[in-house]
Protein backbone atom coordinates (compact mmCIF):
# COMPACT_ATOMS: atom_id res chain seq x y z
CA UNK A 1 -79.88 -81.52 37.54
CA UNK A 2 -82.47 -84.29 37.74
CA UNK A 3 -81.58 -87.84 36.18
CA UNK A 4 -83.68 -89.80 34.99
CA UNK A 5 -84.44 -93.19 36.36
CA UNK A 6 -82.87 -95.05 32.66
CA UNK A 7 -80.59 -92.61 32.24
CA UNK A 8 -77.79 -92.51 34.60
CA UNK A 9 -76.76 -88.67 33.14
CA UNK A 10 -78.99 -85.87 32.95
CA UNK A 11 -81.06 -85.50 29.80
CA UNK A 12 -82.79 -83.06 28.18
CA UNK A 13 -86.10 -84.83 28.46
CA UNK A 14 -85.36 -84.49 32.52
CA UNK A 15 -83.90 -80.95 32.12
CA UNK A 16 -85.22 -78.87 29.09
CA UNK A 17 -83.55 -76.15 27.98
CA UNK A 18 -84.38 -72.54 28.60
CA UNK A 19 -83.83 -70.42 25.45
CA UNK A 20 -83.75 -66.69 25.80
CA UNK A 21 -86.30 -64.38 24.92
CA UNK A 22 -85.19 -63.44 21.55
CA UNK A 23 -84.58 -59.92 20.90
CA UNK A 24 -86.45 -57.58 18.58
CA UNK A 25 -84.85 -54.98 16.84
CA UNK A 26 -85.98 -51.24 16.23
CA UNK A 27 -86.05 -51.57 13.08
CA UNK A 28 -89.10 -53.05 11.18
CA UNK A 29 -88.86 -54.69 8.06
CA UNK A 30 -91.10 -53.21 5.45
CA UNK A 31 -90.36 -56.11 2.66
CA UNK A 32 -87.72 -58.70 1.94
CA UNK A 33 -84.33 -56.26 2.50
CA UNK A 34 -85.63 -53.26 2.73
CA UNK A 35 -85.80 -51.90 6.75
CA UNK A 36 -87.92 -49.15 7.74
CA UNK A 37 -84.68 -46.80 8.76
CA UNK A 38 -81.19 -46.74 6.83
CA UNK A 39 -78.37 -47.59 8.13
CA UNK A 40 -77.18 -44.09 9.42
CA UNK A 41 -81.05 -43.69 10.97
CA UNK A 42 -80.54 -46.67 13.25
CA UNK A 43 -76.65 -45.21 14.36
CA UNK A 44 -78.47 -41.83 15.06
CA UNK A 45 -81.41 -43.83 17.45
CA UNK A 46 -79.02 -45.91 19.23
CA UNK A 47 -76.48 -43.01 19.82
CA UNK A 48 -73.88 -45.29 18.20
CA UNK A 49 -72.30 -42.28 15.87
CA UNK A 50 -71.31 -40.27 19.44
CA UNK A 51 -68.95 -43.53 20.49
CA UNK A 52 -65.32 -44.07 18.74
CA UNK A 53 -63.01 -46.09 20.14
CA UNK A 54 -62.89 -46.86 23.21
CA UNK A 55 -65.99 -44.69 24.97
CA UNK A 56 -63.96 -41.62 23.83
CA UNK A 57 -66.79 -38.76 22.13
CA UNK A 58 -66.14 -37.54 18.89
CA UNK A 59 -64.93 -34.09 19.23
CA UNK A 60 -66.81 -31.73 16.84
CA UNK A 61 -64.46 -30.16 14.16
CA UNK A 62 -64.17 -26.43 13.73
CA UNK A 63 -66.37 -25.27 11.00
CA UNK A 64 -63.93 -23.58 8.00
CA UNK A 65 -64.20 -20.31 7.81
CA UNK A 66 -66.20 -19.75 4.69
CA UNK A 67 -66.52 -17.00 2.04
CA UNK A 68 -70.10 -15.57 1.34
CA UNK A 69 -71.11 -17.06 -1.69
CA UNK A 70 -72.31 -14.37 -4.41
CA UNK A 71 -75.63 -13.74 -5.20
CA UNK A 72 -74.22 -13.71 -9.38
CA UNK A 73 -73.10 -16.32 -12.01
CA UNK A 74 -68.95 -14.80 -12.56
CA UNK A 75 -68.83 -12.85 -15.92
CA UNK A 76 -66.25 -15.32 -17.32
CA UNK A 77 -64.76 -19.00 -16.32
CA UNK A 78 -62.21 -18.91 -13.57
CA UNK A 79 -59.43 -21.63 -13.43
CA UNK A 80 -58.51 -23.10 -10.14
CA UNK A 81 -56.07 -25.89 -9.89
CA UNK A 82 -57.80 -29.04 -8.83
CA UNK A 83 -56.35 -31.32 -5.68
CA UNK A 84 -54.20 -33.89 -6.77
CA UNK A 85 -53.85 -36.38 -3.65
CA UNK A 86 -51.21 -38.36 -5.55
CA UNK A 87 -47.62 -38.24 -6.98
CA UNK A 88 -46.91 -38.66 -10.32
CA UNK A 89 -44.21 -41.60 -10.45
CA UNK A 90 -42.04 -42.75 -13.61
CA UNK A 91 -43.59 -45.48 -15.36
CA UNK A 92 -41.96 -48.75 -15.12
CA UNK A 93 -40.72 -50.28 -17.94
CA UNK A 94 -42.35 -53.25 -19.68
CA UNK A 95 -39.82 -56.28 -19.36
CA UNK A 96 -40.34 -56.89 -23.30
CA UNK A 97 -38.65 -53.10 -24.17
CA UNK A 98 -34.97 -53.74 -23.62
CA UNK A 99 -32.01 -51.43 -25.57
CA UNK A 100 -32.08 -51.42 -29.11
CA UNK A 101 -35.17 -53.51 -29.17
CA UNK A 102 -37.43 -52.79 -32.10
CA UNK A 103 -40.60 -50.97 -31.78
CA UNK A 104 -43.48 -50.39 -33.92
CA UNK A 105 -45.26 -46.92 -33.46
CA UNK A 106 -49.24 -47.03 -33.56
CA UNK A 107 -50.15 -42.92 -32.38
CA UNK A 108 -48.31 -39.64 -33.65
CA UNK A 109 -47.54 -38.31 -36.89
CA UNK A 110 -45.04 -41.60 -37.50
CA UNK A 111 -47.65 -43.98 -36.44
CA UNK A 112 -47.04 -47.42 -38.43
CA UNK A 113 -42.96 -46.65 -38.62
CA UNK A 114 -40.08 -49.06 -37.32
CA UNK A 115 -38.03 -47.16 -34.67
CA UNK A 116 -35.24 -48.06 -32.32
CA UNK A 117 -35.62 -47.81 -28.44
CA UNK A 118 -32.68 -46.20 -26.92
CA UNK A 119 -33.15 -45.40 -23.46
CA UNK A 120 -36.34 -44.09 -20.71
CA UNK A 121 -36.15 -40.48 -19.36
CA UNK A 122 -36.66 -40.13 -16.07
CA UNK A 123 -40.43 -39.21 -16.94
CA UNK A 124 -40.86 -42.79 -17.91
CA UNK A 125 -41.47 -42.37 -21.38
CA UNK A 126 -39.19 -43.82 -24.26
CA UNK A 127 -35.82 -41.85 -26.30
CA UNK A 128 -36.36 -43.63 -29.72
CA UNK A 129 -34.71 -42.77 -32.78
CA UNK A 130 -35.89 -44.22 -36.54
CA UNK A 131 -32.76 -43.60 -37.58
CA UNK A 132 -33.86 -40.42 -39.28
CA UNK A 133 -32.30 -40.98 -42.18
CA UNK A 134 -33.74 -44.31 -43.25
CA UNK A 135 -37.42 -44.05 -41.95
CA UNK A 136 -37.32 -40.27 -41.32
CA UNK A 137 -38.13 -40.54 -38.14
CA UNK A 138 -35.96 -38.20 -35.73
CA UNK A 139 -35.24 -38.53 -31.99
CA UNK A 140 -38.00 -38.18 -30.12
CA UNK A 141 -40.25 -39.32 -26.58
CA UNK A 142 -43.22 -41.54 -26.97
CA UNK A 143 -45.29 -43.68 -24.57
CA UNK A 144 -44.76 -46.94 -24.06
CA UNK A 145 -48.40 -47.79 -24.14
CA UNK A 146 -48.54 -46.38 -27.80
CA UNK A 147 -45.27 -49.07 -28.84
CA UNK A 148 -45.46 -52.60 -29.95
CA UNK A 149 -42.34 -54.37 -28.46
CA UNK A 150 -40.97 -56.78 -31.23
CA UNK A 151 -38.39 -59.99 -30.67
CA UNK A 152 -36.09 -58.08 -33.14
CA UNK A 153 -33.17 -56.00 -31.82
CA UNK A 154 -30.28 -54.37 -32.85
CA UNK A 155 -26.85 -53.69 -31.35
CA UNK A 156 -26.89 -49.97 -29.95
CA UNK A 157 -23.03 -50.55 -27.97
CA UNK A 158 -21.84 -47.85 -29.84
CA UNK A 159 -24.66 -45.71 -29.54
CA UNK A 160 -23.63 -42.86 -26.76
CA UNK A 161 -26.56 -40.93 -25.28
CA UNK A 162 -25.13 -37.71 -23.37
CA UNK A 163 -26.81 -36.83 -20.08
CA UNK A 164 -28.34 -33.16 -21.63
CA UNK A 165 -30.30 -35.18 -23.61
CA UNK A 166 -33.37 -35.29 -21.17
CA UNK A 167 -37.21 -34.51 -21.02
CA UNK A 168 -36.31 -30.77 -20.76
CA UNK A 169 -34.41 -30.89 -23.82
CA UNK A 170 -37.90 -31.77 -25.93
CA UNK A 171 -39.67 -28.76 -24.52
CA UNK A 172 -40.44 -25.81 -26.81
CA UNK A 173 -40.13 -22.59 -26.34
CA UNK A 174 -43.65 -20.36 -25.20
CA UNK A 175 -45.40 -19.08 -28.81
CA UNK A 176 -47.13 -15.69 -28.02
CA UNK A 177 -50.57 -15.67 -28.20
CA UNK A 178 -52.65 -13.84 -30.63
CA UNK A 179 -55.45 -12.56 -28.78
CA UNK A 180 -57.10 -10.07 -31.26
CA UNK A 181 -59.37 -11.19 -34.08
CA UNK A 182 -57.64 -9.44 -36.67
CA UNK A 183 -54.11 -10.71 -35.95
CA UNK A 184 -55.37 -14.28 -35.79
CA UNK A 185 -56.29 -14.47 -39.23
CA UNK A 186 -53.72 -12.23 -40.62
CA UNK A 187 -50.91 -13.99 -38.88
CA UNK A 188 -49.37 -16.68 -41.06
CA UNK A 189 -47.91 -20.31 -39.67
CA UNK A 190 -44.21 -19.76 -38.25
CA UNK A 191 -41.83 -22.14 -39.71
CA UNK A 192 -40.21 -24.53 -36.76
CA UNK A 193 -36.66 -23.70 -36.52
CA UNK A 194 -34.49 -26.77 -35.29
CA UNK A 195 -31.73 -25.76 -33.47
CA UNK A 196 -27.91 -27.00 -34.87
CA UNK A 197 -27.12 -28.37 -31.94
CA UNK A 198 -30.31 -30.99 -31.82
CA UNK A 199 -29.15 -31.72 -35.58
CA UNK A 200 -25.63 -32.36 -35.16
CA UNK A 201 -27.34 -35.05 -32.17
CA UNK A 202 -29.47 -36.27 -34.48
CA UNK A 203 -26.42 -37.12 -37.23
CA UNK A 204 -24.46 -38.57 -34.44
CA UNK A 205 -26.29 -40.74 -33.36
CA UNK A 206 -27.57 -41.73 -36.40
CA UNK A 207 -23.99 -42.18 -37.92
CA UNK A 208 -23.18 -44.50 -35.01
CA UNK A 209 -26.50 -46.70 -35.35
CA UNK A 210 -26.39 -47.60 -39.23
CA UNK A 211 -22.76 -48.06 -38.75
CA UNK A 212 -23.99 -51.43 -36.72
CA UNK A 213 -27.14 -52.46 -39.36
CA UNK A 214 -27.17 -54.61 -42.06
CA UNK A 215 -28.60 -54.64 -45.00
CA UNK A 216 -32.11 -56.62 -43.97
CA UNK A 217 -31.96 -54.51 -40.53
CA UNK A 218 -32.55 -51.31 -42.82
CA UNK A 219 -35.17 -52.36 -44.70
CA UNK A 220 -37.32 -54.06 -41.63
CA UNK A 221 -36.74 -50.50 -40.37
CA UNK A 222 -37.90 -48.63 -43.70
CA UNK A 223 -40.83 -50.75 -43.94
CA UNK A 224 -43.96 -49.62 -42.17
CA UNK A 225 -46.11 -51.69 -40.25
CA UNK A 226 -49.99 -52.36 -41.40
CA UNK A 227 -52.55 -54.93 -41.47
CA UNK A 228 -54.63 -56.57 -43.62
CA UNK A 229 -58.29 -57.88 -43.97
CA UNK A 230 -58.08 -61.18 -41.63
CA UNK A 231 -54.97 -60.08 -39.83
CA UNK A 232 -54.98 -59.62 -35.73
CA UNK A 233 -52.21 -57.94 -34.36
CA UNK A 234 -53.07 -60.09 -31.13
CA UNK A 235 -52.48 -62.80 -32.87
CA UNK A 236 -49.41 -62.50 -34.09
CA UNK A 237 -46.20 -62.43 -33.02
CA UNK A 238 -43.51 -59.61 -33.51
């Protein structure tokens, strides 16, 4: 490098630098971010979708062996089940649901009623009971994102659950289905029979939570929940 005759070190003025030519791309650019080929265009010109990894080519895949399609619309809907590329897990419970807390319905028939929480099934929804005989409400499963949590709770010690009482014991038994006109509207509402052995649960468990409520406890469970005009339920606190 040459020095200049003032400046012991070499300068730039002495030595200019040489900047590369600067390279154009194949793509033009029409307007302000819009480019004359997409994205996968450009990969197909520069042969960049052939390379993966390592200067390994992509192996082609076998093609599926396909069914010829029909040339007509099917005469009626066919059901096929649908890929599910997940699995289902339990819910976890919210840490403001603890035993015997206090919950406040807002979906189902008993929307607006005071129930107790008892346990979660191992589907992740909620065994809560009203009891039945103060609020009417029986045992039964509900969704924790349907519930209210409240501060209140109530002292279910004595309260034993037995194991058979799970989600299969809520299922109902397959109703036979009326498929001709004439039967449909000649066939008249079955009565729901509830089995002795889900009532004698029912007064069991009930017998063992009222034995632990006061007086107060029963009403705040008889009472139902609503709002009024001015009244946000995000507001306030249960």
């Amino acid at each position: 490098p040459q020095t200049h005759p003032l400046h012991p070190r070499p300068c730039l003025d002495c030595n200019p630098v040489i900047m590369p030519a600067q390279r154009q791309s194949r793509n033009k650019e029409l307007a302000r971010g819009i480019m004359l080929y997409g994205r996968r265009a450009m990969q197909k010109r520069t042969h960049k979708h052939k390379w993966v990894g390592s200067g390994q080519t992509r192996k082609a895949k076998a093609a599926p062996a396909s069914k010829p399609a029909s040339k007509w619309y099917p005469a009626d809907d066919e059901k096929f089940p649908l890929a599910r590329r997940f699995t289902p897990k339990a819910a976890k419970l919210r840490s403001s649901i603890k035993a015997g807390s206090v919950l406040i319905l807002l979906s189902g028939r008993h929307r607006g009623k005071r129930v107790v929480f008892l346990q979660q099934l191992p589907s992740g929804l909620l065994l809560v009971t009203g009891p039945y005989k103060i609020n009417g409400c029986p045992l039964r499963r509900v969704n924790q994102a349907y519930v209210i949590a409240t501060s209140t709770t109530v002292d279910v010690s004595g309260v034993s659950v037995p194991d058979s009482v799970n989600d299969d014991f809520f299922k109902r038994a397959a109703e036979e289905s009326t498929e001709e006109e004439a039967g449909f509207f000649q066939a008249a509402p079955k009565a729901v029979e509830i089995p002795q052995e889900r009532k004698d649960l029912q007064k069991a468990i009930d017998t063992a939570l009222i034995s632990a409520l006061d007086n107060d406890q029963k009403g705040y469970l008889k009472a139902r929940f609503s709002l009024k005009n001015g009244q946000y339920p995000h507001l306030m606190k249960f």
